[in-house]
PDB file of N, CA and C in Angstrom:
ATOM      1  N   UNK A   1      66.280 -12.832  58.431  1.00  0.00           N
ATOM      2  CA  UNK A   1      66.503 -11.736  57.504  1.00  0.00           C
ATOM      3  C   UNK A   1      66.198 -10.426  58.220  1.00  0.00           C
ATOM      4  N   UNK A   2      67.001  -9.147  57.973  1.00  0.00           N
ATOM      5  CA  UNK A   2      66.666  -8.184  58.802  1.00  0.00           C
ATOM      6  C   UNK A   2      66.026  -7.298  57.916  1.00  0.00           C
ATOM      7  N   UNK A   3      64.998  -7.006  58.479  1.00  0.00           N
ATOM      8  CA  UNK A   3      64.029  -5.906  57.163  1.00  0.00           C
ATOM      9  C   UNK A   3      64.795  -5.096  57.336  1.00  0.00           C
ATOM     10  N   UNK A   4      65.799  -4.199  57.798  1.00  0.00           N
ATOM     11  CA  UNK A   4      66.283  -2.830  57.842  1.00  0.00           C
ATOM     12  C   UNK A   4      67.061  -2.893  56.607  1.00  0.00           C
ATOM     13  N   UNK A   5      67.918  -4.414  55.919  1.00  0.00           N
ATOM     14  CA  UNK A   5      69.039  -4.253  55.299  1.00  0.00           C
ATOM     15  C   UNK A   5      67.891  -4.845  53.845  1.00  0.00           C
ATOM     16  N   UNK A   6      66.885  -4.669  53.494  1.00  0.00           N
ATOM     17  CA  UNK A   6      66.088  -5.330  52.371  1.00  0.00           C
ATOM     18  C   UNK A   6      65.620  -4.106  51.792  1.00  0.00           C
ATOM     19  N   UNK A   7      66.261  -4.336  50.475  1.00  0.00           N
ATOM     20  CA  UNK A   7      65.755  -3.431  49.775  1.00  0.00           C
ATOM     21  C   UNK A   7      64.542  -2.868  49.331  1.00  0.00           C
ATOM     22  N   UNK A   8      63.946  -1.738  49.650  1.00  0.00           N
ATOM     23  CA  UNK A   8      62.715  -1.421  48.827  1.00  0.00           C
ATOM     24  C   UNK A   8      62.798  -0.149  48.285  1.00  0.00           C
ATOM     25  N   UNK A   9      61.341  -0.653  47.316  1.00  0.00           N
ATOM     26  CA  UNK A   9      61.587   0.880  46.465  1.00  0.00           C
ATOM     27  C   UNK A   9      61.061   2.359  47.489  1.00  0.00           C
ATOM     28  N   UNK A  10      61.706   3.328  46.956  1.00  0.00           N
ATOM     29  CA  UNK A  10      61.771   4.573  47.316  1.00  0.00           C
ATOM     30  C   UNK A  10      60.192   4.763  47.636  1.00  0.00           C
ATOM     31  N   UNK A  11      59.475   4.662  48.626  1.00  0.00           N
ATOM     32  CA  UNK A  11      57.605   5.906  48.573  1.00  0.00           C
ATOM     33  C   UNK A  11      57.562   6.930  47.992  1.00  0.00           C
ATOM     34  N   UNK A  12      58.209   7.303  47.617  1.00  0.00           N
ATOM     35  CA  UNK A  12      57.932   8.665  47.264  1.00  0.00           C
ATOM     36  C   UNK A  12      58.071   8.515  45.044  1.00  0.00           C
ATOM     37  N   UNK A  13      58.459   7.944  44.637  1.00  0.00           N
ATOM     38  CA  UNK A  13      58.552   7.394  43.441  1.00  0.00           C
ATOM     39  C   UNK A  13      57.215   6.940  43.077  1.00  0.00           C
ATOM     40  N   UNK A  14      56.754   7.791  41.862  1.00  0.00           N
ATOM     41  CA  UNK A  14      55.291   7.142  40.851  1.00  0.00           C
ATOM     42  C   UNK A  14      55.545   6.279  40.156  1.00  0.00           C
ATOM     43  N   UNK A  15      54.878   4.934  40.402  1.00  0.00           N
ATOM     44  CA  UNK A  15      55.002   4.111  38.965  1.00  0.00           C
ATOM     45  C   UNK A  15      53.799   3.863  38.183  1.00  0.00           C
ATOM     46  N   UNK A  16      53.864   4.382  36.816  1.00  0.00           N
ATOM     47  CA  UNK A  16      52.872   4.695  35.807  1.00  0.00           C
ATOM     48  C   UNK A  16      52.733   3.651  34.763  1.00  0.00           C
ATOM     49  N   UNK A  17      51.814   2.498  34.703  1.00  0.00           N
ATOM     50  CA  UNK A  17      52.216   1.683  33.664  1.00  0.00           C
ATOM     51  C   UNK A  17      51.251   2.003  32.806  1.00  0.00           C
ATOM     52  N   UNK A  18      51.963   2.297  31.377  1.00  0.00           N
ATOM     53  CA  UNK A  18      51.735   2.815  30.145  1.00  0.00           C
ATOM     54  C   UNK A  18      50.998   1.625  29.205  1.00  0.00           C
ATOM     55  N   UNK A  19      49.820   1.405  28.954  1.00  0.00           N
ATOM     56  CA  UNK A  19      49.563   0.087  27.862  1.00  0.00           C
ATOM     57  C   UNK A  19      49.047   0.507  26.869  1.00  0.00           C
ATOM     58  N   UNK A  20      49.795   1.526  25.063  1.00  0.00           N
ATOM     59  CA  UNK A  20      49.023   1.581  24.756  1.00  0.00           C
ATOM     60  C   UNK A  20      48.098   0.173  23.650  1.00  0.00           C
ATOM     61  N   UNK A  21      46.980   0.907  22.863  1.00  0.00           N
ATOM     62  CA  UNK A  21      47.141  -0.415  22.104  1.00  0.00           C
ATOM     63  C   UNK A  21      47.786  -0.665  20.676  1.00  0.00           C
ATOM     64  N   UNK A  22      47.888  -2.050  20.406  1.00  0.00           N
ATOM     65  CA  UNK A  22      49.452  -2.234  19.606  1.00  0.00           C
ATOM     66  C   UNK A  22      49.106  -1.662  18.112  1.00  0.00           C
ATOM     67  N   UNK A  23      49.246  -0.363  18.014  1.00  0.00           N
ATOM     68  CA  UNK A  23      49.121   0.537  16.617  1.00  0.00           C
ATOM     69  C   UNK A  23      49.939   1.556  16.740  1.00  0.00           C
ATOM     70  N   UNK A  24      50.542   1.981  15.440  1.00  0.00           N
ATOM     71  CA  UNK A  24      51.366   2.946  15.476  1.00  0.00           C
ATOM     72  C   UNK A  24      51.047   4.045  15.903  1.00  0.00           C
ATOM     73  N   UNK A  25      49.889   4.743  15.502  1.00  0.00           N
ATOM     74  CA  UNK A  25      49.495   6.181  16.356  1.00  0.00           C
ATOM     75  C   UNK A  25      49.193   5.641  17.487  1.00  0.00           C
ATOM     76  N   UNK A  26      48.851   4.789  18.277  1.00  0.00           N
ATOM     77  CA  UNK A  26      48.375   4.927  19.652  1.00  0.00           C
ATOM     78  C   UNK A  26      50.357   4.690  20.146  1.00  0.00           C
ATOM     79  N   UNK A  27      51.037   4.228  19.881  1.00  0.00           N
ATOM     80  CA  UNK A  27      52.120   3.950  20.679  1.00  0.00           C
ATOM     81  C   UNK A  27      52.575   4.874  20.463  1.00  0.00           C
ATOM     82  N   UNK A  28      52.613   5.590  19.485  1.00  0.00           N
ATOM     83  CA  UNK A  28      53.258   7.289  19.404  1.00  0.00           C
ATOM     84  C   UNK A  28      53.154   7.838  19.679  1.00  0.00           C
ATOM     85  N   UNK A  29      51.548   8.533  20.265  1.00  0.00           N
ATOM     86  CA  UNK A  29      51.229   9.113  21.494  1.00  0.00           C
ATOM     87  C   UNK A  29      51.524   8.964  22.651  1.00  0.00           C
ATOM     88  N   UNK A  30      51.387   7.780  22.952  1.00  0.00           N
ATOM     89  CA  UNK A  30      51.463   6.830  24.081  1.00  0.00           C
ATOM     90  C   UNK A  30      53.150   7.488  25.275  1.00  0.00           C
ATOM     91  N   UNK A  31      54.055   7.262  24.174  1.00  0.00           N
ATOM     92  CA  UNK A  31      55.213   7.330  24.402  1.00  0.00           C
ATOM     93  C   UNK A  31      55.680   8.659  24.499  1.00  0.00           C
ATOM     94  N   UNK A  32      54.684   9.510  23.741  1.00  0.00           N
ATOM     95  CA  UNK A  32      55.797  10.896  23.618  1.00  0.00           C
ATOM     96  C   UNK A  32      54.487  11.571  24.851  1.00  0.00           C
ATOM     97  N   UNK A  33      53.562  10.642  25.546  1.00  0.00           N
ATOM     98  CA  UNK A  33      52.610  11.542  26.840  1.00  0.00           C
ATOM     99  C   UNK A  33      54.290  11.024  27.965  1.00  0.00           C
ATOM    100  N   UNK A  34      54.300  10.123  27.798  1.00  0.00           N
ATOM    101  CA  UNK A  34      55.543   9.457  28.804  1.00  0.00           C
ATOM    102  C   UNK A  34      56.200   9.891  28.987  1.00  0.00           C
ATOM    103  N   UNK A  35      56.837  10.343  27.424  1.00  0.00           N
ATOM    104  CA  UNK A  35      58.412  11.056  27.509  1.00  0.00           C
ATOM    105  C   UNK A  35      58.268  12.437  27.986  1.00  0.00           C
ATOM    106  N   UNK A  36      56.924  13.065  27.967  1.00  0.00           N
ATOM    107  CA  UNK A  36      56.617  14.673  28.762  1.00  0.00           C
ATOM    108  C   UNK A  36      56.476  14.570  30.060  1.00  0.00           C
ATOM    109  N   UNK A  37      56.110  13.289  30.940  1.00  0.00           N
ATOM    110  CA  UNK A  37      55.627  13.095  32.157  1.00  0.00           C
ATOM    111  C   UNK A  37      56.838  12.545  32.700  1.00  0.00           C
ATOM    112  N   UNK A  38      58.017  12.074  32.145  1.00  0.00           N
ATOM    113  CA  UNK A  38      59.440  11.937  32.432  1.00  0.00           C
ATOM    114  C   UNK A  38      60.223  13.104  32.652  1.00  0.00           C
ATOM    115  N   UNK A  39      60.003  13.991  31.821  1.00  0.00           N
ATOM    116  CA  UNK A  39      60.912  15.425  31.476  1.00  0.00           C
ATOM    117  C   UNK A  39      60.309  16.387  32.441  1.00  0.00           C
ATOM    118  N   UNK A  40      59.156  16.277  33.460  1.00  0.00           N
ATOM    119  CA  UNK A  40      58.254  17.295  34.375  1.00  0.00           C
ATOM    120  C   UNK A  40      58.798  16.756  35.372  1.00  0.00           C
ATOM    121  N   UNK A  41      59.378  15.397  36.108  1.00  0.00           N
ATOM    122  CA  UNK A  41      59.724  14.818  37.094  1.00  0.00           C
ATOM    123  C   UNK A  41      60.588  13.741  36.823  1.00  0.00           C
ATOM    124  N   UNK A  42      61.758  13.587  38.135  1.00  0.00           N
ATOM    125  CA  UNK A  42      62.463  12.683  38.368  1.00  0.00           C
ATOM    126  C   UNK A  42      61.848  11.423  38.849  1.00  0.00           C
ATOM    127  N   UNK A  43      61.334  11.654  39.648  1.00  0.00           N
ATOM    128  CA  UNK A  43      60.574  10.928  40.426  1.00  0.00           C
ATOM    129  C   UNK A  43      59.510   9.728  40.337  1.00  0.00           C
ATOM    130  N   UNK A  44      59.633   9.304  39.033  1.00  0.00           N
ATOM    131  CA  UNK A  44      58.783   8.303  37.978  1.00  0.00           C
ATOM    132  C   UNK A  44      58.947   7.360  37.638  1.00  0.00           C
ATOM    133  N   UNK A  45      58.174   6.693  37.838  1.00  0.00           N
ATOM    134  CA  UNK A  45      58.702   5.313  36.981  1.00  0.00           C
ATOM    135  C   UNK A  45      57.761   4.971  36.174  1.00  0.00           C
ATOM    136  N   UNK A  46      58.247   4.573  34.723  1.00  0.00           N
ATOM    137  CA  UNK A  46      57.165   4.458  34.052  1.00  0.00           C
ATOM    138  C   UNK A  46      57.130   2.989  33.142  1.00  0.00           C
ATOM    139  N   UNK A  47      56.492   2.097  33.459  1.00  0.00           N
ATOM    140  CA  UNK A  47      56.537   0.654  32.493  1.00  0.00           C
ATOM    141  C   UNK A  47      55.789   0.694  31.147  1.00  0.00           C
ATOM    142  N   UNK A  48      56.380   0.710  30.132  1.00  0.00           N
ATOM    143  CA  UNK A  48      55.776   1.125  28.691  1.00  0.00           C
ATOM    144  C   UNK A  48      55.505  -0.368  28.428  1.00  0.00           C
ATOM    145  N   UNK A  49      54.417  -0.973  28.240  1.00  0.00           N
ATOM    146  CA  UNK A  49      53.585  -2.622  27.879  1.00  0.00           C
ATOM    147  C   UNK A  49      53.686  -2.010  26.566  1.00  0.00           C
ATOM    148  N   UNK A  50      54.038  -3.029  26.233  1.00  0.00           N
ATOM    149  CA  UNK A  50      54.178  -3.429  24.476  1.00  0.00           C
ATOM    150  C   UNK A  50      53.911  -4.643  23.983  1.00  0.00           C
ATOM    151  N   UNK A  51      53.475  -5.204  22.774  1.00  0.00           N
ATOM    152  CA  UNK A  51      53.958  -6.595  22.333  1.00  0.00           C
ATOM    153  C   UNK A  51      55.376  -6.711  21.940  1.00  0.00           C
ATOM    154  N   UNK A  52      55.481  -8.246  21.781  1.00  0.00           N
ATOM    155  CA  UNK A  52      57.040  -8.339  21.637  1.00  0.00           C
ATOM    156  C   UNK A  52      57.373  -7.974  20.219  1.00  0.00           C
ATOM    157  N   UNK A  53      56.322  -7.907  19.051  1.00  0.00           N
ATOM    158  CA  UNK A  53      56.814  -7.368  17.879  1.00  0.00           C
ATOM    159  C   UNK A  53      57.097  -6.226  17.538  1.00  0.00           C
ATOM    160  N   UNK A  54      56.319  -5.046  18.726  1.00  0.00           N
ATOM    161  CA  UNK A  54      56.419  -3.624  18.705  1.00  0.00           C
ATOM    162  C   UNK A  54      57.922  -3.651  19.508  1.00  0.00           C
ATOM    163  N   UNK A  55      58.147  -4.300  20.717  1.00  0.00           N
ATOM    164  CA  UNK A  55      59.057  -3.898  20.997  1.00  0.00           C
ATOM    165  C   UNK A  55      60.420  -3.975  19.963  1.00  0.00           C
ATOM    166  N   UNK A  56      60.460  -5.133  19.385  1.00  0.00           N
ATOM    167  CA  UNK A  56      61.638  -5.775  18.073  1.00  0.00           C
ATOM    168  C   UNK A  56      61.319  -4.041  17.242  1.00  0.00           C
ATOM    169  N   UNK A  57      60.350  -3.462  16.548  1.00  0.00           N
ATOM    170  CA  UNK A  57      59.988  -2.282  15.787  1.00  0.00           C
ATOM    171  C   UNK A  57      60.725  -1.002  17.174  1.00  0.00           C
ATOM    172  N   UNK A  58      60.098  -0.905  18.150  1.00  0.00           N
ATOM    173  CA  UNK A  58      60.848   0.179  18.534  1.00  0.00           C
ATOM    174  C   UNK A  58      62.439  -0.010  18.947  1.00  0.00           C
ATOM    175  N   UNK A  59      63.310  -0.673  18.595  1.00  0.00           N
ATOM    176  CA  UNK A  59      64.448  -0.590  18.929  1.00  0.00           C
ATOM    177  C   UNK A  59      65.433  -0.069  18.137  1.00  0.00           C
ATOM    178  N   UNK A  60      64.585   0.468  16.735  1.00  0.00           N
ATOM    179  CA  UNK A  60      65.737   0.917  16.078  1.00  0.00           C
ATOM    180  C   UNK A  60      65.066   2.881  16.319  1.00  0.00           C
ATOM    181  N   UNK A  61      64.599   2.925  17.476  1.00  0.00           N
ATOM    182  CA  UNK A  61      64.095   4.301  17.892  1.00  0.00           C
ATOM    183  C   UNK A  61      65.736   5.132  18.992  1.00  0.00           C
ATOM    184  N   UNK A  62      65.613   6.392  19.222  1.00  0.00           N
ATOM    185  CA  UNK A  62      66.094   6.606  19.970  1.00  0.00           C
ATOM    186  C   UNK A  62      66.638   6.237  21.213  1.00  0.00           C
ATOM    187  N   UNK A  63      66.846   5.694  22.250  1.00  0.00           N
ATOM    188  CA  UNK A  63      66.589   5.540  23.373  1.00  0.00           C
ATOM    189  C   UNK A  63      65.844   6.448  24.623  1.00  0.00           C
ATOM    190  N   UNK A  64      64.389   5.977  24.711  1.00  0.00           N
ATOM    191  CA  UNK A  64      63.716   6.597  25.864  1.00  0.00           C
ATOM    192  C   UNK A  64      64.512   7.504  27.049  1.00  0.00           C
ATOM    193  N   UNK A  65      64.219   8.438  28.121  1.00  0.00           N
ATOM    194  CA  UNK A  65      64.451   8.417  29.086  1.00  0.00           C
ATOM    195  C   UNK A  65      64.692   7.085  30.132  1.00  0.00           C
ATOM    196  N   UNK A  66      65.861   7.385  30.953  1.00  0.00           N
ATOM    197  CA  UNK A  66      65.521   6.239  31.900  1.00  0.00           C
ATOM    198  C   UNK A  66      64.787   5.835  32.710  1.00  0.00           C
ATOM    199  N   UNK A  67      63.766   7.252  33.185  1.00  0.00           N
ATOM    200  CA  UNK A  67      62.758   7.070  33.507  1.00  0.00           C
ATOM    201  C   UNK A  67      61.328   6.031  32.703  1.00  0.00           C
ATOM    202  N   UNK A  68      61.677   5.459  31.602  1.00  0.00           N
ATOM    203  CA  UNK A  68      60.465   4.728  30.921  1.00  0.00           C
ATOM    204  C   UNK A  68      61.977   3.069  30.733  1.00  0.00           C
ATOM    205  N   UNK A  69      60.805   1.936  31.336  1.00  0.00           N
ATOM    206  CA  UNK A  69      61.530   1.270  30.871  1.00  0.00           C
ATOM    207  C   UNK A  69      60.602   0.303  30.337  1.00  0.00           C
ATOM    208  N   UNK A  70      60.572  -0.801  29.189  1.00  0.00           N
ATOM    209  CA  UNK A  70      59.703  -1.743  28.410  1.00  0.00           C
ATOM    210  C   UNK A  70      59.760  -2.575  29.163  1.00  0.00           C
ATOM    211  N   UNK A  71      58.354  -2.842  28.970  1.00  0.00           N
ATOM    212  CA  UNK A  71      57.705  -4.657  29.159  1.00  0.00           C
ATOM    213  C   UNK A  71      57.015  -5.088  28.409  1.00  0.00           C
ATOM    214  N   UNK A  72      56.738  -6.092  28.000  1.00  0.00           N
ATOM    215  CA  UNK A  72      56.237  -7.163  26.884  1.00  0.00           C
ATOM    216  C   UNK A  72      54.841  -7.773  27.348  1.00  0.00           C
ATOM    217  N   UNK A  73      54.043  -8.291  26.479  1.00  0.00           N
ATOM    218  CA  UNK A  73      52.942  -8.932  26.229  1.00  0.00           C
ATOM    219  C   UNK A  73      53.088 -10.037  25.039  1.00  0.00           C
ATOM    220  N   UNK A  74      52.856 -11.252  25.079  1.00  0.00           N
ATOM    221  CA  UNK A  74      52.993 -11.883  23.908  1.00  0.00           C
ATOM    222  C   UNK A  74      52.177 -11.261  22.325  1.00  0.00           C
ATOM    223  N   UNK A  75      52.277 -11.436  21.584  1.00  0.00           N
ATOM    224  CA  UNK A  75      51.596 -10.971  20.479  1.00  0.00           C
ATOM    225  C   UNK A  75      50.398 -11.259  20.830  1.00  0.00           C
ATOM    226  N   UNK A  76      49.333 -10.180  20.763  1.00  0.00           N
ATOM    227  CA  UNK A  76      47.525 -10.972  21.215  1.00  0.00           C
ATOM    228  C   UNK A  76      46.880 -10.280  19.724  1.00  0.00           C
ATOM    229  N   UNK A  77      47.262  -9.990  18.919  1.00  0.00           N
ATOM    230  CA  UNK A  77      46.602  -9.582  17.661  1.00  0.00           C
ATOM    231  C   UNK A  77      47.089  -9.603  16.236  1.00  0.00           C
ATOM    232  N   UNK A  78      46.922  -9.771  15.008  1.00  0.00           N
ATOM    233  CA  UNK A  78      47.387  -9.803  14.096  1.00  0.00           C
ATOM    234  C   UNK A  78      49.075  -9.081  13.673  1.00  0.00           C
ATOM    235  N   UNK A  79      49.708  -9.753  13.217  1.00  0.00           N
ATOM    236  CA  UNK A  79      50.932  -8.583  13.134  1.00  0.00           C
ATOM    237  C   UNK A  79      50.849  -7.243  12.113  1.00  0.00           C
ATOM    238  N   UNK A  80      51.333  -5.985  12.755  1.00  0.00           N
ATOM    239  CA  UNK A  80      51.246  -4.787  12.078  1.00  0.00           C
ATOM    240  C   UNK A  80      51.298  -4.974  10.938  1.00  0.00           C
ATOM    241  N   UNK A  81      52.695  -5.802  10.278  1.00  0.00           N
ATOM    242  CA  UNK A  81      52.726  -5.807   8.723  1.00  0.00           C
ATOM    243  C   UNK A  81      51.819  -6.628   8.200  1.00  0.00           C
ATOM    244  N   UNK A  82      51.207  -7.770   8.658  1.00  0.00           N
ATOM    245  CA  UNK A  82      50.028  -8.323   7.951  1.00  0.00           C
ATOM    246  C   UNK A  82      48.586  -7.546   7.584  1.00  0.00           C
ATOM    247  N   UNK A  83      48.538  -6.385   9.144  1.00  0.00           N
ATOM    248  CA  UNK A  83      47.258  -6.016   9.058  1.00  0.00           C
ATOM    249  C   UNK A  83      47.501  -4.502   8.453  1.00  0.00           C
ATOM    250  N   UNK A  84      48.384  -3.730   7.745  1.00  0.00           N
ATOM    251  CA  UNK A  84      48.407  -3.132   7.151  1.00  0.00           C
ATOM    252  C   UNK A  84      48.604  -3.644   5.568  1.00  0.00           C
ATOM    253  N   UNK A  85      48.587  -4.571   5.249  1.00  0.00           N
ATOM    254  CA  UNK A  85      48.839  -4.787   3.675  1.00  0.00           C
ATOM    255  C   UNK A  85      46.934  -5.495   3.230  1.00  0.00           C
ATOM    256  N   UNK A  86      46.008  -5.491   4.803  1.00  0.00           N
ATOM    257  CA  UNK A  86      44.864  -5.953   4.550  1.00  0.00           C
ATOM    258  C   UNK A  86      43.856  -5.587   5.461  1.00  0.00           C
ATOM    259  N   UNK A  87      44.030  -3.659   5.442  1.00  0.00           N
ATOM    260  CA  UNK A  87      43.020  -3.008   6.758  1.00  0.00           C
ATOM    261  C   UNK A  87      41.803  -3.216   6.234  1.00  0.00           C
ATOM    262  N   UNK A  88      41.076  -3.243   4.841  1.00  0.00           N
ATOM    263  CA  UNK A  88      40.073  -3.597   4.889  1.00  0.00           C
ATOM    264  C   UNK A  88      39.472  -4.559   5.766  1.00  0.00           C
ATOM    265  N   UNK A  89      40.195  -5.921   5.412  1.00  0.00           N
ATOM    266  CA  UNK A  89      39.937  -7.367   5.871  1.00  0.00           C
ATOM    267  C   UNK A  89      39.474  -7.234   7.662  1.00  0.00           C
ATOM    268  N   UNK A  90      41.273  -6.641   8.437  1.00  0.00           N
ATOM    269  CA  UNK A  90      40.929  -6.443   9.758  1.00  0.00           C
ATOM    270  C   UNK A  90      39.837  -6.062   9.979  1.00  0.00           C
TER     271      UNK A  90
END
């Protein structure tokens, strides 16, 4: 294999991975610090960690910059709609 013809990523490119935690104000922040740190530079890459139920919830959102792209976590906590119909309980 010739390393000259193997692709790698650019050095000069930041990659920022974003985890917030799985609640609506923290991912709302989360996303719109991203979407300002996208819009200041090209030069970014940014992995937004989500669970897979937030991600299913953010898809009926805008579409991000291409600079932010999703990744998943299995569900590790109660689901949003369960634990909002019983925040006491949580």
């Amino acid at each position: 294999m010739d390393p000259a013809k193997t692709e790698q990523p650019d050095p000069t490119v930041c990659h920022l991975v974003a985890m917030p935690y799985p609640g609506r104000s923290h991912i709302n922040a989360m996303m719109n610090l991203c979407k300002l740190l996208a819009s200041k530079t090209a030069d970014i890459l940014i992995s937004f960690v989500v669970t897979e139920e937030w991600l299913g919830f953010m898809s009926s959102e805008p579409k991000p910059p291409a600079q932010i792209r999703f990744a998943t976590v299995p569900n590790c906590i109660p689901s949003e709609v369960g634990r909002g119909k019983d925040f006491p309980g949580f």
